[in-house]
N, C-alpha and C. Protein backbone atom coordinates (compact mmCIF):
# COMPACT_ATOMS: atom_id res chain seq x y z
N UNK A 1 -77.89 18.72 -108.24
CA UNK A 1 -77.55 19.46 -109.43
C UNK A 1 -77.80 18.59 -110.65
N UNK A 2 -78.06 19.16 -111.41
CA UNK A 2 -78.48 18.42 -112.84
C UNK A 2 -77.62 18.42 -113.99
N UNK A 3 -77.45 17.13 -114.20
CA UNK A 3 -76.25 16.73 -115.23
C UNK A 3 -76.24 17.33 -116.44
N UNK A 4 -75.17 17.91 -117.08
CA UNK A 4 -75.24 18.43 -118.38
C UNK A 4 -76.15 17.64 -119.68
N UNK A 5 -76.64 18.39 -120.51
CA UNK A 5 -77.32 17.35 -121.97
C UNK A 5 -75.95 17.26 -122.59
N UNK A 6 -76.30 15.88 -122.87
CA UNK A 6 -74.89 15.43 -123.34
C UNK A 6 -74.17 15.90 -124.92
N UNK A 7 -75.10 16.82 -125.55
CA UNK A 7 -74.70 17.67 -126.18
C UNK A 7 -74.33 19.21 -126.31
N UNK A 8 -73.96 19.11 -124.94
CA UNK A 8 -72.92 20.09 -124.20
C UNK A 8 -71.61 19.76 -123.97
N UNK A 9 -70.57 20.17 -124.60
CA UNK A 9 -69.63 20.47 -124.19
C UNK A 9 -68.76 21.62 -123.47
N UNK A 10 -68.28 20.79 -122.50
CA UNK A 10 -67.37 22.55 -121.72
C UNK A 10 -66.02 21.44 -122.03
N UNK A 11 -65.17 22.71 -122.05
CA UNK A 11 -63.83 22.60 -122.07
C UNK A 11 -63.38 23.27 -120.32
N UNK A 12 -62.31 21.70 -119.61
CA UNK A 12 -62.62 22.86 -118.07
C UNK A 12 -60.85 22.69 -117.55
N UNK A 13 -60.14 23.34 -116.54
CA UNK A 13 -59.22 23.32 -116.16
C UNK A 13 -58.96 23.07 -114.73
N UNK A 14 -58.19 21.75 -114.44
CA UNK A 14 -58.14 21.52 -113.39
C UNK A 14 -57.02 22.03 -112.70
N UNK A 15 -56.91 22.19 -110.70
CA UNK A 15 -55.41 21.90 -110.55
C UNK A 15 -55.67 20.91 -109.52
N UNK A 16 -54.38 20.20 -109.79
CA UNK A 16 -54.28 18.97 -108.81
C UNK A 16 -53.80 19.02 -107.84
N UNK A 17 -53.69 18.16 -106.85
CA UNK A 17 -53.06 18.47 -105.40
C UNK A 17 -52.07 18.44 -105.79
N UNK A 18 -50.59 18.63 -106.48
CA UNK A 18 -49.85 18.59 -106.25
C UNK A 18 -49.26 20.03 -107.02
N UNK A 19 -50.43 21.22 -107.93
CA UNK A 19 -50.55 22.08 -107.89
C UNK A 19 -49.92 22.47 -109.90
N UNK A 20 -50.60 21.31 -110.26
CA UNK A 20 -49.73 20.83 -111.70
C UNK A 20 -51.53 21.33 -112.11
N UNK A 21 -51.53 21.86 -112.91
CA UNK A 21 -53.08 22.08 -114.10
C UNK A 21 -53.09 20.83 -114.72
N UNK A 22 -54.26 20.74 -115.45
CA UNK A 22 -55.15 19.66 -116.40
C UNK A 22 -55.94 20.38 -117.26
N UNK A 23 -56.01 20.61 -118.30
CA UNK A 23 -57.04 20.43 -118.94
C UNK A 23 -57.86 19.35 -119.98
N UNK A 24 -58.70 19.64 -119.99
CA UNK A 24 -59.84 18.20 -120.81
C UNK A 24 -61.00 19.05 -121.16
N UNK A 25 -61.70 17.78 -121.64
CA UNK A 25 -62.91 18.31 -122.05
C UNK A 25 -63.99 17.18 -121.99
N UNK A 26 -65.25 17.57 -121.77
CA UNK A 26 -66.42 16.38 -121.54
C UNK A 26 -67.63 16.87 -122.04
N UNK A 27 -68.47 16.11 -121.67
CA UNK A 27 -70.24 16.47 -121.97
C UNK A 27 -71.11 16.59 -120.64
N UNK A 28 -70.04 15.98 -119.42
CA UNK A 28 -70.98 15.97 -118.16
C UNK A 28 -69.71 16.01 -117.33
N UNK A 29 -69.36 17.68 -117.02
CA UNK A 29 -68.75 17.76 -116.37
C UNK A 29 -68.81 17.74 -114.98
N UNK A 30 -69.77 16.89 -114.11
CA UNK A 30 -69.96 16.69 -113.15
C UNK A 30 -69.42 15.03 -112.71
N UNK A 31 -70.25 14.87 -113.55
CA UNK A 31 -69.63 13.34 -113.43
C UNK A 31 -67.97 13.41 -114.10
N UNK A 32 -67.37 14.10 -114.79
CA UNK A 32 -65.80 14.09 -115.53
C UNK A 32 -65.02 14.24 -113.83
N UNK A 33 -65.75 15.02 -113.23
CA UNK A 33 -65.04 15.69 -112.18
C UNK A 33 -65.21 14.87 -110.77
N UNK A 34 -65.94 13.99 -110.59
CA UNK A 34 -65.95 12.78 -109.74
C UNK A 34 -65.63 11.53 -110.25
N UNK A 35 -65.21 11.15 -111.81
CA UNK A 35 -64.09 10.28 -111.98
C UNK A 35 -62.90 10.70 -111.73
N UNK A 36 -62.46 12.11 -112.18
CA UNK A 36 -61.08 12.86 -112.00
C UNK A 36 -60.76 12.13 -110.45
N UNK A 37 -61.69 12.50 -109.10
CA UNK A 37 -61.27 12.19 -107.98
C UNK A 37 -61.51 11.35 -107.44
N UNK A 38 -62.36 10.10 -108.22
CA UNK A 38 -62.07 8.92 -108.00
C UNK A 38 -60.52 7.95 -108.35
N UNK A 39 -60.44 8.77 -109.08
CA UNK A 39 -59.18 7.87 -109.33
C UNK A 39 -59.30 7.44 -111.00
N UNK A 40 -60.65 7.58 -111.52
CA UNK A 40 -61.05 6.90 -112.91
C UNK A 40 -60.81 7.52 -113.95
N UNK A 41 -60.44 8.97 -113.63
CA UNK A 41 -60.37 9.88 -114.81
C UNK A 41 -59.46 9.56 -115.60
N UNK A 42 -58.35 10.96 -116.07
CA UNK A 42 -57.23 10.90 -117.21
C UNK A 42 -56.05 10.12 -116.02
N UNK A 43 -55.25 9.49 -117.22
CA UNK A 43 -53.85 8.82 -116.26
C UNK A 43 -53.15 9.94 -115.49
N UNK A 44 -53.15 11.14 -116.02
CA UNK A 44 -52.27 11.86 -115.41
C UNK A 44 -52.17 12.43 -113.87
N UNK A 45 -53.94 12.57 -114.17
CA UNK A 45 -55.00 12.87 -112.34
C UNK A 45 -54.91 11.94 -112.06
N UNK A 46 -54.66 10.65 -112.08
CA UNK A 46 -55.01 9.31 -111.11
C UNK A 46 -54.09 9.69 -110.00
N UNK A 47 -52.83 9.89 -109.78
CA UNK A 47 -51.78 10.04 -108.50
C UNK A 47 -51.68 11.70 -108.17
N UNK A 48 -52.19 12.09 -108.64
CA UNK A 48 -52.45 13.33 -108.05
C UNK A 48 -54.02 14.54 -107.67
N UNK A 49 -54.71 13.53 -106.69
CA UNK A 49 -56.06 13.75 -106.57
C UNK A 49 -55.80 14.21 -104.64
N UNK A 50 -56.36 14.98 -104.26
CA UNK A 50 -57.75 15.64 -105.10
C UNK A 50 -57.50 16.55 -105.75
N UNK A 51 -58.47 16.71 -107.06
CA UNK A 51 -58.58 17.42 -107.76
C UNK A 51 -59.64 18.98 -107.46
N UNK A 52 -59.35 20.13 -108.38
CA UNK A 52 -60.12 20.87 -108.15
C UNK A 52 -60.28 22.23 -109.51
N UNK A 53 -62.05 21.92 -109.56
CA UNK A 53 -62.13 22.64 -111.24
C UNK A 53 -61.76 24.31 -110.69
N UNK A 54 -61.19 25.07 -111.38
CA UNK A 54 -60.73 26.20 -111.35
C UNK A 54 -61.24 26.96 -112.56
N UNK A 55 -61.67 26.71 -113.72
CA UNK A 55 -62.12 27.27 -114.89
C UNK A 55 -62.81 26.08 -115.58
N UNK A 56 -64.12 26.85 -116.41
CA UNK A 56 -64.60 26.11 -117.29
C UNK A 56 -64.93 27.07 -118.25
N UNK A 57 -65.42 26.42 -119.20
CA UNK A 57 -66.22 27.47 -120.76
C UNK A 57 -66.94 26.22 -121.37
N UNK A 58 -68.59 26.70 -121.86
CA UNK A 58 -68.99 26.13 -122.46
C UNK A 58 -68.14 26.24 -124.18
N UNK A 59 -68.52 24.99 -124.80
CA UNK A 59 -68.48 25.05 -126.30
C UNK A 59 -69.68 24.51 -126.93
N UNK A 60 -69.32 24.76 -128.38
CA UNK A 60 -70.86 24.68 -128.95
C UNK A 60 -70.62 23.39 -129.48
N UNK A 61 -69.78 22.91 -129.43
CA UNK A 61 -69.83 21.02 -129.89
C UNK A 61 -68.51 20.50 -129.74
N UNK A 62 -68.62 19.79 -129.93
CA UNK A 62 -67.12 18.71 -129.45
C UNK A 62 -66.07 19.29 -129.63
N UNK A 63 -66.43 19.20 -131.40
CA UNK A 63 -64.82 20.04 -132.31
C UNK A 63 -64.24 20.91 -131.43
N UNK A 64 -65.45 22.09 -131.48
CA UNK A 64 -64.56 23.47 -130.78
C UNK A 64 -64.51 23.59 -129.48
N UNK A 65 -64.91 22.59 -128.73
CA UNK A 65 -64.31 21.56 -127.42
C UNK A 65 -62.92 21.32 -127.17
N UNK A 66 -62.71 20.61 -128.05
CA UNK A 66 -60.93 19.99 -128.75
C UNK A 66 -60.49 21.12 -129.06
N UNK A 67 -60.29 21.95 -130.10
CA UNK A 67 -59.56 23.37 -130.40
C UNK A 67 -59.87 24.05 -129.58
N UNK A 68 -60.39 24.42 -129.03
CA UNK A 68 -60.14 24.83 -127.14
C UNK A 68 -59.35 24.68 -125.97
N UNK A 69 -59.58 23.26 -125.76
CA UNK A 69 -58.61 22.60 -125.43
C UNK A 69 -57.39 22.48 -126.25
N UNK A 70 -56.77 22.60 -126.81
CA UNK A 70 -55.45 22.85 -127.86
C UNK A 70 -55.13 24.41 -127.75
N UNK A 71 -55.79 25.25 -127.43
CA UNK A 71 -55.87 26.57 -127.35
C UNK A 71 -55.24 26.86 -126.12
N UNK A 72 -55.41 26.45 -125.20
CA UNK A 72 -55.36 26.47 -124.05
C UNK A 72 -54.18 25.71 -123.49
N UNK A 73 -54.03 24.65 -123.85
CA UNK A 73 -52.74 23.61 -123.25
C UNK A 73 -51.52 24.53 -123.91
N UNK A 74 -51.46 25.15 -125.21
CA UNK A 74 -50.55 26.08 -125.36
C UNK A 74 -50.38 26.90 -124.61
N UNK A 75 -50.99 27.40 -123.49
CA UNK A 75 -50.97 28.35 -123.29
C UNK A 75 -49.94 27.95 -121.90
N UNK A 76 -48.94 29.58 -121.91
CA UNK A 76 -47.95 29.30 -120.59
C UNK A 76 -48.76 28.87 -119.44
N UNK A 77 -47.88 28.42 -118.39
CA UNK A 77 -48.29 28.39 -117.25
C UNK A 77 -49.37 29.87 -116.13
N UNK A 78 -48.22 30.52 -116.67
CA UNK A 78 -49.06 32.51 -116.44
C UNK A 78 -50.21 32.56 -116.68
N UNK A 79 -50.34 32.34 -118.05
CA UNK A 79 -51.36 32.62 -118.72
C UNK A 79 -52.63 31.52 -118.48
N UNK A 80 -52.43 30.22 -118.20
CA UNK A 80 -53.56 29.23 -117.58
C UNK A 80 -54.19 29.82 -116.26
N UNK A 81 -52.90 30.30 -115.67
CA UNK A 81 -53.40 30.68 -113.96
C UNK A 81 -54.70 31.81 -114.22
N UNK A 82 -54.02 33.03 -114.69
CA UNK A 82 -54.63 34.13 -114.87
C UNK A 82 -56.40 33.77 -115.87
N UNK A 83 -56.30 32.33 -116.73
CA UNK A 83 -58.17 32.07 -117.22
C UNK A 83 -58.58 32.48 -115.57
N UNK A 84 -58.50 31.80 -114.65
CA UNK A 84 -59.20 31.85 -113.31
C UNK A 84 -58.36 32.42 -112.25
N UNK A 85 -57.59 33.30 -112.06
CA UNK A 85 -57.10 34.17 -111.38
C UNK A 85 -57.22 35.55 -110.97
């Protein structure tokens, strides 16, 4: 599979093995998503791997990457499930 141009951003949502969501955001969400389960990713995924992407969305640049992500971490628990439910 072929790595994102790094002027792509997706905003993506994880859940972790222990069934807790994540969200983030990257430029190569392939590689974001084999640090996540290496162990290298955000502090929060390090003790709770494996990980697994459940939703993504492209954005059109970083910014609205980030306000996406802010969009979204507001959002209830219900309402995260149901992006990919």
């Amino acid at each position: 599979m072929k790595s994102q141009n790094n002027n792509t951003w997706t905003c993506y949502l994880l859940q972790c093995a222990d069934h807790t969501l994540y969200c983030g955001i990257t430029n190569d969400l392939e590689k974001r998503l084999a640090a996540h389960n290496a162990g290298e990713g955000a502090k929060y995924t390090r003790g709770r791997t494996p990980v697994k992407l459940k939703y993504s969305e492209p954005c059109a640049d970083k910014s609205s990457a980030l306000k996406r992500e802010r969009e979204i971490k507001a959002l209830s628990r219900a309402a995260k499930l149901a992006l990919f439910g």
